[in-house]
C-alpha atoms as a PDB file:
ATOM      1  CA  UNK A   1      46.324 101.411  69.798  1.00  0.00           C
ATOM      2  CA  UNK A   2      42.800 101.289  69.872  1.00  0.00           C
ATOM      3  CA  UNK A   3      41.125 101.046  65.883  1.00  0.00           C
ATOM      4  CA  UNK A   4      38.729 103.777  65.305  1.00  0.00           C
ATOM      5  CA  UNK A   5      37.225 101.710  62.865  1.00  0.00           C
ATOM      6  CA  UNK A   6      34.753  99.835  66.048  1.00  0.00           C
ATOM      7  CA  UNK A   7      33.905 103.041  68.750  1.00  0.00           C
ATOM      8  CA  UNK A   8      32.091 102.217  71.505  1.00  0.00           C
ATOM      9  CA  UNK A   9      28.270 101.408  72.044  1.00  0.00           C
ATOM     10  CA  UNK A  10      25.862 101.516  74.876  1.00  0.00           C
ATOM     11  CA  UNK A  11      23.285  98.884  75.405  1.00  0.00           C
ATOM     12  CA  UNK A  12      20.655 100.776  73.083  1.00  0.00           C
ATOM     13  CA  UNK A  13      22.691 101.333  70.296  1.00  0.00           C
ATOM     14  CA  UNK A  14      24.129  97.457  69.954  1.00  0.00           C
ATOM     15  CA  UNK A  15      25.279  96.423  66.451  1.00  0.00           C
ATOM     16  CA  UNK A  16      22.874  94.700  64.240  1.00  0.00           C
ATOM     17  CA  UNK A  17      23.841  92.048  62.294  1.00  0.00           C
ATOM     18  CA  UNK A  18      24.859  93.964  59.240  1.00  0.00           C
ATOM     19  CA  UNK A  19      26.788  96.008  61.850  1.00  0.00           C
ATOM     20  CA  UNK A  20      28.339  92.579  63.133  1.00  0.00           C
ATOM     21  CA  UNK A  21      29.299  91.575  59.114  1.00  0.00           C
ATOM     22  CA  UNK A  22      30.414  94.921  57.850  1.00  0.00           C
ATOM     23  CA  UNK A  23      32.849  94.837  61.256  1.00  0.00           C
ATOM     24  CA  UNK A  24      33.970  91.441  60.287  1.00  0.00           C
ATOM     25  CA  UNK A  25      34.979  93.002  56.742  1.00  0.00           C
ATOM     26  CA  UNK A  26      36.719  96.131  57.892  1.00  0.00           C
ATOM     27  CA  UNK A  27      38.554  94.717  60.523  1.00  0.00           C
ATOM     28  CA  UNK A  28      42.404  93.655  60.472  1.00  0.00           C
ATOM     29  CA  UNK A  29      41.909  90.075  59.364  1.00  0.00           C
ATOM     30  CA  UNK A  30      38.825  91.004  56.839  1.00  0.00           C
ATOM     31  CA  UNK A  31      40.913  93.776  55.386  1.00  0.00           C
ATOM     32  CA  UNK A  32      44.375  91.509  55.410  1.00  0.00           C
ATOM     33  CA  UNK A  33      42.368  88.448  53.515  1.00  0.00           C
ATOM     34  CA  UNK A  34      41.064  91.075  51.081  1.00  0.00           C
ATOM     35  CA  UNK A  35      44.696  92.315  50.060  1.00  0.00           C
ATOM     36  CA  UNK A  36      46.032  89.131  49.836  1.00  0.00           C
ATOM     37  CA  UNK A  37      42.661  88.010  47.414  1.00  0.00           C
ATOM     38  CA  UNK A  38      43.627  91.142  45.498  1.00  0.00           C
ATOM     39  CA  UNK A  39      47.090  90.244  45.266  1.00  0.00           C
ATOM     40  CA  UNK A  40      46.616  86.404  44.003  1.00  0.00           C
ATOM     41  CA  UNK A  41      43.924  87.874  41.754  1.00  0.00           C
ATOM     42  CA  UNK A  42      47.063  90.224  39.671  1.00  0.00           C
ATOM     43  CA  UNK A  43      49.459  87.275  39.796  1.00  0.00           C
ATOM     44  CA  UNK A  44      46.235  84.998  38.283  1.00  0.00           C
ATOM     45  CA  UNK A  45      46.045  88.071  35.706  1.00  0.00           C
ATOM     46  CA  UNK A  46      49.550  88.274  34.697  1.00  0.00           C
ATOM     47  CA  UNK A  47      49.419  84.573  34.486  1.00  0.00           C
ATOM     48  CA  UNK A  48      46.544  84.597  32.144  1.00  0.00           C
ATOM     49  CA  UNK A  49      47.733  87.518  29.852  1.00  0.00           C
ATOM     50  CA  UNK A  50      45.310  89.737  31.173  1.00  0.00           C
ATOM     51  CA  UNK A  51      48.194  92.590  31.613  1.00  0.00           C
ATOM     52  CA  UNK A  52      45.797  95.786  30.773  1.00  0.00           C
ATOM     53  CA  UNK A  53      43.635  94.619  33.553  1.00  0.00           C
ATOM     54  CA  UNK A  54      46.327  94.228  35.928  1.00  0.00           C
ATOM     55  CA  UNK A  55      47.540  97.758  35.361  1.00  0.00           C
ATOM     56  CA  UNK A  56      44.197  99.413  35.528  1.00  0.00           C
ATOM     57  CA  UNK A  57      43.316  97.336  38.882  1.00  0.00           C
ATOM     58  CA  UNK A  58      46.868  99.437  40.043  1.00  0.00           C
ATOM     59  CA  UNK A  59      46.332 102.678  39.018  1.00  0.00           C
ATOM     60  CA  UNK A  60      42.644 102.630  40.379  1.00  0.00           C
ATOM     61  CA  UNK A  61      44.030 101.433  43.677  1.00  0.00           C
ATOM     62  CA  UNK A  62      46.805 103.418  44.048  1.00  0.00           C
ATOM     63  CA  UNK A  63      45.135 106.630  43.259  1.00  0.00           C
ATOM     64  CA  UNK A  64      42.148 105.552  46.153  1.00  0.00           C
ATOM     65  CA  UNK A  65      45.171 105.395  48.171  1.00  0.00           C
ATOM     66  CA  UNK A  66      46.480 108.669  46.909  1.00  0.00           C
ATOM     67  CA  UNK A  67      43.125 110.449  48.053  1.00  0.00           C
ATOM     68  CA  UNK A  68      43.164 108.850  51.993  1.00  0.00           C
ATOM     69  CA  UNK A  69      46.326 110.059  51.958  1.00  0.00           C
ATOM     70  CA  UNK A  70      45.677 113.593  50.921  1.00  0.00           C
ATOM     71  CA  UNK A  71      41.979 113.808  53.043  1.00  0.00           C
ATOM     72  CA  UNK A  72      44.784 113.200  55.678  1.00  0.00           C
ATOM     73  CA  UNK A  73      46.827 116.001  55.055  1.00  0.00           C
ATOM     74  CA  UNK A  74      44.372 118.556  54.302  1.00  0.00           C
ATOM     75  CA  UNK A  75      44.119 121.605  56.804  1.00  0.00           C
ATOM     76  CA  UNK A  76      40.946 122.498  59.146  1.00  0.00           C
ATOM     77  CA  UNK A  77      40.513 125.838  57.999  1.00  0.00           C
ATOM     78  CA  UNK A  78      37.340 127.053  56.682  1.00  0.00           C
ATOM     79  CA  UNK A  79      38.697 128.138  53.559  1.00  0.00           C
ATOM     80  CA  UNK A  80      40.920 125.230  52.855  1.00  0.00           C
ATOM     81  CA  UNK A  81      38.244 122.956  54.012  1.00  0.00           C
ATOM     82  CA  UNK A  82      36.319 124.200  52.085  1.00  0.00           C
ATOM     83  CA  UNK A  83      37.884 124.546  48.848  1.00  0.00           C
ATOM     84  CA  UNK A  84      39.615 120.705  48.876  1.00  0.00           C
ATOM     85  CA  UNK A  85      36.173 119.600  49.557  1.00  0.00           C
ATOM     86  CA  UNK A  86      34.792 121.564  46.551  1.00  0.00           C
ATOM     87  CA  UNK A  87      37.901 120.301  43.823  1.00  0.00           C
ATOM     88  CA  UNK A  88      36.881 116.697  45.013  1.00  0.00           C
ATOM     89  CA  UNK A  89      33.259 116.983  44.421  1.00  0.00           C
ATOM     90  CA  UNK A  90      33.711 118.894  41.398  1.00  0.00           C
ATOM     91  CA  UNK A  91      36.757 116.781  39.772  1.00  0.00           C
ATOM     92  CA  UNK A  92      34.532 113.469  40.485  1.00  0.00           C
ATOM     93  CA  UNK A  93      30.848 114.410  38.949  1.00  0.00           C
ATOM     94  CA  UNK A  94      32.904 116.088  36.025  1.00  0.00           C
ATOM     95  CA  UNK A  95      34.917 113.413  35.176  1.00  0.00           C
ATOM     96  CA  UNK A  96      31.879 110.521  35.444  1.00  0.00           C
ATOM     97  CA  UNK A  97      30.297 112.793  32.664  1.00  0.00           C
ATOM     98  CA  UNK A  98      33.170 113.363  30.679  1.00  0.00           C
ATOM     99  CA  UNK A  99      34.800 109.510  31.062  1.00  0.00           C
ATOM    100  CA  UNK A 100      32.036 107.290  32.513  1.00  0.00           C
ATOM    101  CA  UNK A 101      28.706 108.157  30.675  1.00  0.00           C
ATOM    102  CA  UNK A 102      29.525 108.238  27.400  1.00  0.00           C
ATOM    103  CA  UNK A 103      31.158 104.885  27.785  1.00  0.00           C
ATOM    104  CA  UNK A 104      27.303 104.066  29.413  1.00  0.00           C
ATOM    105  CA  UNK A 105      25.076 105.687  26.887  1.00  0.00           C
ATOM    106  CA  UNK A 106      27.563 105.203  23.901  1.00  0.00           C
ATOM    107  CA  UNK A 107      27.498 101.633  22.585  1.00  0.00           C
ATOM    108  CA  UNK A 108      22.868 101.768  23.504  1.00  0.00           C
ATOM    109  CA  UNK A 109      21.277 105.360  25.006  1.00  0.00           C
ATOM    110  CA  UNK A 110      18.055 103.382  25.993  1.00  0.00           C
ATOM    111  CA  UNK A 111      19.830 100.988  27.852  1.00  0.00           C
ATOM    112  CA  UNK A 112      22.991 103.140  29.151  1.00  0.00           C
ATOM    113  CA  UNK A 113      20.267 105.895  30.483  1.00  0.00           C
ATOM    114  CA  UNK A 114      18.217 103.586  31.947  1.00  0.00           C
ATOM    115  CA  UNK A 115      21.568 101.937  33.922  1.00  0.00           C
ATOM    116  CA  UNK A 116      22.435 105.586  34.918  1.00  0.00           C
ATOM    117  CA  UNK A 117      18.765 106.055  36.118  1.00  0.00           C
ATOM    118  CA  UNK A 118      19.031 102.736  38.344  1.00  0.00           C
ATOM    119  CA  UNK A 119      22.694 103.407  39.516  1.00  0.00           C
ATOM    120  CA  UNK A 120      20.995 107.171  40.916  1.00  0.00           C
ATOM    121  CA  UNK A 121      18.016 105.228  42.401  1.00  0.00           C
ATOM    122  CA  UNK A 122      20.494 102.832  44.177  1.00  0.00           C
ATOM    123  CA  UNK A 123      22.803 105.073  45.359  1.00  0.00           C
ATOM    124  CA  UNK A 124      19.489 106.908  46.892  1.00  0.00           C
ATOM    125  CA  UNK A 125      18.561 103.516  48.126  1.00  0.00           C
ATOM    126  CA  UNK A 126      21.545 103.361  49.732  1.00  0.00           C
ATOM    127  CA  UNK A 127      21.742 106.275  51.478  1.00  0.00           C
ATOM    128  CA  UNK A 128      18.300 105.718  53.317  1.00  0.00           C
ATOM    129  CA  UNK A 129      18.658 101.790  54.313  1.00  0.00           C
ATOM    130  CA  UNK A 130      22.333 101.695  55.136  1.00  0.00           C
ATOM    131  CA  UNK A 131      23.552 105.471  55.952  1.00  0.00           C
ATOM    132  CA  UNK A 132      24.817 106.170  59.071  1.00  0.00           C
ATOM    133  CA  UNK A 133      22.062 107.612  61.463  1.00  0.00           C
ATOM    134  CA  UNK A 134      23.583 110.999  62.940  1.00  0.00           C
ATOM    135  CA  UNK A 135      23.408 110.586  66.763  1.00  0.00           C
ATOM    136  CA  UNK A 136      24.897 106.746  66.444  1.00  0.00           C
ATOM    137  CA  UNK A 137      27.536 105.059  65.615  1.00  0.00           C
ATOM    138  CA  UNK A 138      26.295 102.513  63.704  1.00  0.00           C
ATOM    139  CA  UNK A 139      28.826 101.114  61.595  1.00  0.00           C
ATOM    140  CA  UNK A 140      27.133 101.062  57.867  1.00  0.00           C
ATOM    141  CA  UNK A 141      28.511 103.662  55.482  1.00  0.00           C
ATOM    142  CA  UNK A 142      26.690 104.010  52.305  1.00  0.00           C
ATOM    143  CA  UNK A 143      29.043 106.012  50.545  1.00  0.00           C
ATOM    144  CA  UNK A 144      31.554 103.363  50.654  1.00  0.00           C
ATOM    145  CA  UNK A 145      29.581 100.702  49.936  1.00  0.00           C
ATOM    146  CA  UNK A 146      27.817 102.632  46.823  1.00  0.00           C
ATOM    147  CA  UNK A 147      31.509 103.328  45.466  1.00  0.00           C
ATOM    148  CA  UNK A 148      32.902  99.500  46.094  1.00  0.00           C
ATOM    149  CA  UNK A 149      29.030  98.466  44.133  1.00  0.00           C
ATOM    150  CA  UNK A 150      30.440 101.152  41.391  1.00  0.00           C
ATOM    151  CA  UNK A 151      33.871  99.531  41.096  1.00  0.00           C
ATOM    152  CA  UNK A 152      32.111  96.205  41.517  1.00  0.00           C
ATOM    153  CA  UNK A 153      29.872  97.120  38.378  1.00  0.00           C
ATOM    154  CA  UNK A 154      32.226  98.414  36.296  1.00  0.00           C
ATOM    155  CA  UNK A 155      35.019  96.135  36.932  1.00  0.00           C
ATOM    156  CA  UNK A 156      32.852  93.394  35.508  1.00  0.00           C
ATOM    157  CA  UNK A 157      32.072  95.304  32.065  1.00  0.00           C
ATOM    158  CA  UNK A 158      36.045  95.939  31.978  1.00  0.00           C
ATOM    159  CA  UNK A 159      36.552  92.539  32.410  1.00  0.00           C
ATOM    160  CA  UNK A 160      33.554  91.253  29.480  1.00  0.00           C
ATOM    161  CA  UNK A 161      34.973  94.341  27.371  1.00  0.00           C
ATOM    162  CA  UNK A 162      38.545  93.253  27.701  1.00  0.00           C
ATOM    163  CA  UNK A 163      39.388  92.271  24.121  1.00  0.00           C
ATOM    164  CA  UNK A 164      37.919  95.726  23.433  1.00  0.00           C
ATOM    165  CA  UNK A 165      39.470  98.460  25.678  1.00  0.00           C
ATOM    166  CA  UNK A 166      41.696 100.910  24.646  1.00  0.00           C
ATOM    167  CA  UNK A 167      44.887 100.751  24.727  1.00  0.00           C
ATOM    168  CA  UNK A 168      47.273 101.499  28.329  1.00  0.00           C
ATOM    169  CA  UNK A 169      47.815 105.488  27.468  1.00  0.00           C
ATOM    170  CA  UNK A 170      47.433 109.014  29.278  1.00  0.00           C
ATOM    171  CA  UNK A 171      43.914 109.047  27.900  1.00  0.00           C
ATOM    172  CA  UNK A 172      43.082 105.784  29.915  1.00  0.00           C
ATOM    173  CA  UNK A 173      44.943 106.790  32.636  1.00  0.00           C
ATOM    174  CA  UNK A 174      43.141 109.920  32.876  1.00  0.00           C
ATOM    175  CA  UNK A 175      39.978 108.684  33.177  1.00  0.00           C
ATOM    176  CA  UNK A 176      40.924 106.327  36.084  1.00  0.00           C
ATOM    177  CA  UNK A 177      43.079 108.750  38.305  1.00  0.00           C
ATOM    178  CA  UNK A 178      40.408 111.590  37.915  1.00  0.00           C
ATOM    179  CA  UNK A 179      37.258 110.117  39.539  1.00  0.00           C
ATOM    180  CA  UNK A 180      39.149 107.631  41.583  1.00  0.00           C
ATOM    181  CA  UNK A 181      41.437 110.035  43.558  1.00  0.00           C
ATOM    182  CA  UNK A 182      38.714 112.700  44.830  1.00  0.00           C
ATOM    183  CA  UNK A 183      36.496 109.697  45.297  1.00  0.00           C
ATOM    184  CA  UNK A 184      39.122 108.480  47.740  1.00  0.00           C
ATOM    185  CA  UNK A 185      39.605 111.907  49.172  1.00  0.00           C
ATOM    186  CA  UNK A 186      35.871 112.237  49.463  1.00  0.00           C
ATOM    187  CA  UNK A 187      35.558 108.716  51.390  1.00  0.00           C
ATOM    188  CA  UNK A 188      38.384 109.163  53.561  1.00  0.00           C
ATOM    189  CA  UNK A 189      37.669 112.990  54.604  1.00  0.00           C
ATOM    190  CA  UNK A 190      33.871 111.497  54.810  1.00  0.00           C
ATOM    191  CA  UNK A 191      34.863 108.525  57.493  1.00  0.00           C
ATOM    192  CA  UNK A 192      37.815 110.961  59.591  1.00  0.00           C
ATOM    193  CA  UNK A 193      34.875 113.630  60.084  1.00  0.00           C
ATOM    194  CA  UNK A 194      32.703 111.144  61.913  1.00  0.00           C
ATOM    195  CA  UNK A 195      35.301 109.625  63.566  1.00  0.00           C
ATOM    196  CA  UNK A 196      35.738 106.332  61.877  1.00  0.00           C
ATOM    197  CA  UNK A 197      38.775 104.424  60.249  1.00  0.00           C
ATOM    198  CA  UNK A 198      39.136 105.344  56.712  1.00  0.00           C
ATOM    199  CA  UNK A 199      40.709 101.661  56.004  1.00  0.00           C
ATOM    200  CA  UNK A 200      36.897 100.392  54.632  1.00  0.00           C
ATOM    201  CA  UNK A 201      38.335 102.289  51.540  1.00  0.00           C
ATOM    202  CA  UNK A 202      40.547  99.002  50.583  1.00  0.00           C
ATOM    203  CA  UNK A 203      37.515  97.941  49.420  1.00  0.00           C
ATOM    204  CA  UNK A 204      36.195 100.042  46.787  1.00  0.00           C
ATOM    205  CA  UNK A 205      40.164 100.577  45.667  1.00  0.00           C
ATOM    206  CA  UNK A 206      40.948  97.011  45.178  1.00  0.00           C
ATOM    207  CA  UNK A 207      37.064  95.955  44.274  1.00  0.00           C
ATOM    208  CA  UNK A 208      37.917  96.622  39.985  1.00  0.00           C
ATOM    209  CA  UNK A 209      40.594  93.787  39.977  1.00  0.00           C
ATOM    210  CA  UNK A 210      39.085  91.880  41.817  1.00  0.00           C
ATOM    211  CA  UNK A 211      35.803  92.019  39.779  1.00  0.00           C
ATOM    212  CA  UNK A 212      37.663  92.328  36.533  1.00  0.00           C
ATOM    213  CA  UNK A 213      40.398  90.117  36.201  1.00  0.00           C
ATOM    214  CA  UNK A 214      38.617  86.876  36.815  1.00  0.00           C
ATOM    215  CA  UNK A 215      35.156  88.072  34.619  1.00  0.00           C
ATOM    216  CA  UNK A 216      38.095  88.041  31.640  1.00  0.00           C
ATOM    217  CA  UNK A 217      39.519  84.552  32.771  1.00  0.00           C
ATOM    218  CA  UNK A 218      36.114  82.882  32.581  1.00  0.00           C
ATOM    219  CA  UNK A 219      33.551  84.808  30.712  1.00  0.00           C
ATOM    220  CA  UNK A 220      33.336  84.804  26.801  1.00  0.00           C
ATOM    221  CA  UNK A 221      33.249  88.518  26.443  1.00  0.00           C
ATOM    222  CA  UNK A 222      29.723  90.459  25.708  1.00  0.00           C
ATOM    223  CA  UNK A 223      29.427  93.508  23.043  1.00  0.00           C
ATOM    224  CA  UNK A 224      29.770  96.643  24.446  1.00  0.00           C
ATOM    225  CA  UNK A 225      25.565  97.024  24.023  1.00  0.00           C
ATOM    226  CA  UNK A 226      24.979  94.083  25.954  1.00  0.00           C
ATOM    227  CA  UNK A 227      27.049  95.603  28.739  1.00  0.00           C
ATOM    228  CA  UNK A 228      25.631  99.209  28.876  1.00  0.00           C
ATOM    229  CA  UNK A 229      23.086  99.014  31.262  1.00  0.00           C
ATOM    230  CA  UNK A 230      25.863  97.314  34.023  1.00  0.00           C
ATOM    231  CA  UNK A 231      28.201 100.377  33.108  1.00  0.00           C
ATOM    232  CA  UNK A 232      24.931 102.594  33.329  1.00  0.00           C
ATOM    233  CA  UNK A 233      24.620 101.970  36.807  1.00  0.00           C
ATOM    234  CA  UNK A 234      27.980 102.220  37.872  1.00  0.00           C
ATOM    235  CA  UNK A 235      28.573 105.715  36.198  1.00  0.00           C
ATOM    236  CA  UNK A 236      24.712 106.504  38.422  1.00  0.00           C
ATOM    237  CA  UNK A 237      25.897 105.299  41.505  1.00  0.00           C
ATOM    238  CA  UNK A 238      29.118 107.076  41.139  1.00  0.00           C
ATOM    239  CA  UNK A 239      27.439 110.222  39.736  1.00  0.00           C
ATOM    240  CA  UNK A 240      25.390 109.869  43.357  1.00  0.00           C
ATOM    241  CA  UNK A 241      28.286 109.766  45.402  1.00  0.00           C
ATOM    242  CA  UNK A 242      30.188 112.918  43.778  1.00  0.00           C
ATOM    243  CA  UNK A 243      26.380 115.068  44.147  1.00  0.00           C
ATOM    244  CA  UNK A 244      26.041 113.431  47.479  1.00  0.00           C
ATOM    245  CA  UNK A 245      29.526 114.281  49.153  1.00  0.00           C
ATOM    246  CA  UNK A 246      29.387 118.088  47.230  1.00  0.00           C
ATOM    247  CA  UNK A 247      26.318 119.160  49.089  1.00  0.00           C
ATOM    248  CA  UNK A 248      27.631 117.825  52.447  1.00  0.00           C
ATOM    249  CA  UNK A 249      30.656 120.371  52.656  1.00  0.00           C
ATOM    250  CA  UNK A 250      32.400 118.295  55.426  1.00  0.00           C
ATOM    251  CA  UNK A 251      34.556 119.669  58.013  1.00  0.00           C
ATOM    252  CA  UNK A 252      33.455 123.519  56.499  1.00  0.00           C
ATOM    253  CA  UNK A 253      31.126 125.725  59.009  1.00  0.00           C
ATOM    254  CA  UNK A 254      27.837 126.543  56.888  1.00  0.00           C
ATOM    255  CA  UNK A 255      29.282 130.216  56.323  1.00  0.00           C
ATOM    256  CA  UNK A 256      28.850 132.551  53.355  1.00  0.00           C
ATOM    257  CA  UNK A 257      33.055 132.628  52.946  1.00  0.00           C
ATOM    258  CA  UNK A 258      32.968 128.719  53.056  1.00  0.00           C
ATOM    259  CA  UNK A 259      30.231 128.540  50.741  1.00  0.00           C
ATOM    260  CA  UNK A 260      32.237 131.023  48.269  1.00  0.00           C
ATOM    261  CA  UNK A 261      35.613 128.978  48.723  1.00  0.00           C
ATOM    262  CA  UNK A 262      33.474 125.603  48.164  1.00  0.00           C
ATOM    263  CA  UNK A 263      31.488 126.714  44.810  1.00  0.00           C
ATOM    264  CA  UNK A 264      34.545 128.094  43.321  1.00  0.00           C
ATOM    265  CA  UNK A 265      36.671 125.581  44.199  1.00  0.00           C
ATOM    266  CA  UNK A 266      34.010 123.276  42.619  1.00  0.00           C
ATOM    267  CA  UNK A 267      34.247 124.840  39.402  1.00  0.00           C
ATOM    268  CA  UNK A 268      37.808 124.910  39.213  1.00  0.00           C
ATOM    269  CA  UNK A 269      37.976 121.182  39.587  1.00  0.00           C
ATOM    270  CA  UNK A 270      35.760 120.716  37.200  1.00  0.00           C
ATOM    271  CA  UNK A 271      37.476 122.616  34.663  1.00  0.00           C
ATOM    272  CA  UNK A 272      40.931 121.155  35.597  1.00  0.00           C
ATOM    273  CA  UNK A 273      38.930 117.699  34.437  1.00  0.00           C
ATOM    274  CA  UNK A 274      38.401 119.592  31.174  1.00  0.00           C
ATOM    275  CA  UNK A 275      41.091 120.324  30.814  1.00  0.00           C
ATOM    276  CA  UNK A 276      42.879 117.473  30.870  1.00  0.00           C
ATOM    277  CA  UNK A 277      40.062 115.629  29.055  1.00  0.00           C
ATOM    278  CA  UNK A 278      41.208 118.032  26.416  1.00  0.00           C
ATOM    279  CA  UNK A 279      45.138 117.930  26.667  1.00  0.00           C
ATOM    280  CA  UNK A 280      45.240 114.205  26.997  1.00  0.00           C
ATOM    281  CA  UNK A 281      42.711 114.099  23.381  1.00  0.00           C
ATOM    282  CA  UNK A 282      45.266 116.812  21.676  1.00  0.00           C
END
C-alpha cells in the first residue's frame, strides 16, 4: 500500500533538503526508531524512580492517539465538520489558559509573559518559514512541528520540576488529556484534509517523555522561576496552534450554517474545559 505520508512530485516541485530530513523522520524506520527511543526512555524512567514521569509521558501519548483516532472517525458533513472542528479548537485554547499559563506566569509574570510572547512569535515564525505552501506538496508541516517544540519545551520544565509536581490525580490528568486530545484531533484532521499521513503525530505524542524523563535523570532540578520563561513558550506556541487550527475550519464549506455550528461548538468546548477544571478542583 502506497504511504500517503510521501505523494508524488514533478520536477519543479522537488524536495528540499528539509523536505529530504523531515521524510527521513516520518517515514517507517524514522517513526519505528522513535517508538522504540520512547519505549527504552519509560523502562530508563521506571528504572530510575521517575514513575510520575512515566505515567504522564502515557497519558499524553495515548490521548494524541485518542484524537487521530477520532479526526478519523468524524463525519464529512458540514455541520458535524464543523462542530468537531469547533470543540477541538475551543477545548485546546481553553484549557492552555486554564492549565498551561498559570503554570507559565505563576511562579515569575515578567518572565512567564514574556515566554508566552516568544512561544506566539515562534509559532508565527513557524507558520511562514516551514508551512505548507497551498498548491504543493511540500512536506513541512508547521503545526506539527510547533506542537512536538511545545511538548519538547514543556517536557523539559516537567522533567527540572520533577521533585515538585503534583501529585498523579484527576486534576493532573485533566490538564494533560484536555489540550492533548483536540490537539491530536486538530493535527490529524489537519494532515487527512491535505492528503498526508497523520503518523508525523508520534512525534509530538511521544516528544514529553522523551524530553522529560532523561532532563530528571541528569539535571539537578531548577525552581519553578527559573523555568517560567521555557514553560512560557510552550503554553505560546500551543496557544498558536489552538487560534491557528480554529480559524482554519477544515473540511467545513465557508457557509453561514457552518460558521454557526463551528462558533457554538467552540464555546461549548470551552465550557466543557470549565467545567471540568471546576469538577476536578471540587
Amino acid at each position: 500500500m502506497r504511504d500517503r505520508s510521501f505523494p508524488h512530485v514533478d520536477g519543479a516541485e522537488r524536495a528540499t533538503g528539509l523536505d529530504a530530513l523531515g521524510g527521513r523522520l516520518v517515514g517507517r524506520r524514522g517513526l519505528s526508531v522513535l517508538i522504540a527511543l520512547w519505549g527504552l526512555t519509560l523502562a530508563a524512567g521506571l528504572v530510575g524512580g521517575r514513575d510520575k514521569l512515566v505515567v504522564i509521558a502515557i497519558v499524553a501519548f495515548a490521548a494524541m492517539m485518542a484524537g487521530w483516532w477520532l479526526a478519523g472517525r468524524i463525519g464529512s458533513g458540514v455541520r458535524v465538520a464543523a462542530a468537531a472542528d469547533g470543540l477541538a479548537g475551543g477545548a485546546m485554547l481553553t484549557s492552555a489558559a486554564l492549565f498551561l499559563l498559570p503554570m507559565a506566569v505563576g511562579p515569575d509574570p515578567v518572565l512567564g509573559s514574556a515566554g508566552v510572547a516568544a512561544g506566539l512569535v515562534i509559532g508565527i515564525a513557524l507558520d511562514r518559514l516551514i508551512g505548507i505552501e497551498h498548491g504543493t506538496v511540500h512536506m513541512r508541516d508547521a503545526s506539527v512541528a510547533a506542537i512536538t517544540l511545545h511538548a519538547l519545551a514543556a517536557g523539559v520544565v516537567m522533567g527540572l520540576i520533577y521533585a515538585r509536581m503534583p501529585a498523579l490525580g484527576l486534576l493532573l490528568g485533566t490538564a494533560i488529556i484536555s489540550h492533548k486530545l483536540p490537539a491530536g484531533y486538530a493535527l490529524a484532521r489537519n494532515r487527512r484534509y491535505r492528503g498526508l499521513s497523520a503518523a508525523p503525530i508520534l512525534w509530538p505524542a511521544a516528544m514529553v517523555g522523551l524530553a522529560a524523563i532523561p532532563v530528571a535523570l541528569t539535571i539537578t532540578p531548577g525552581t519553578p522561576a527559573d523555568n517560567a520563561g521555557l514553560f512560557g513558550i510552550a503554553t505560546g506556541v500551543f496557544m498558536h496552534v489552538g487560534q491557528d487550527f480554529s480559524r482554519q475550519r477544515i473540511g467545513a464549506p465557508e457557509t453561514s450554517t457552518a460558521n454557526r455550528w463551528f462558533v457554538m461548538a467552540m464555546l461549548a468546548g470551552g465550557l466543557a474545559v470549565v467545567a471540568l477544571r471546576w469538577l476536578v478542583q471540587a
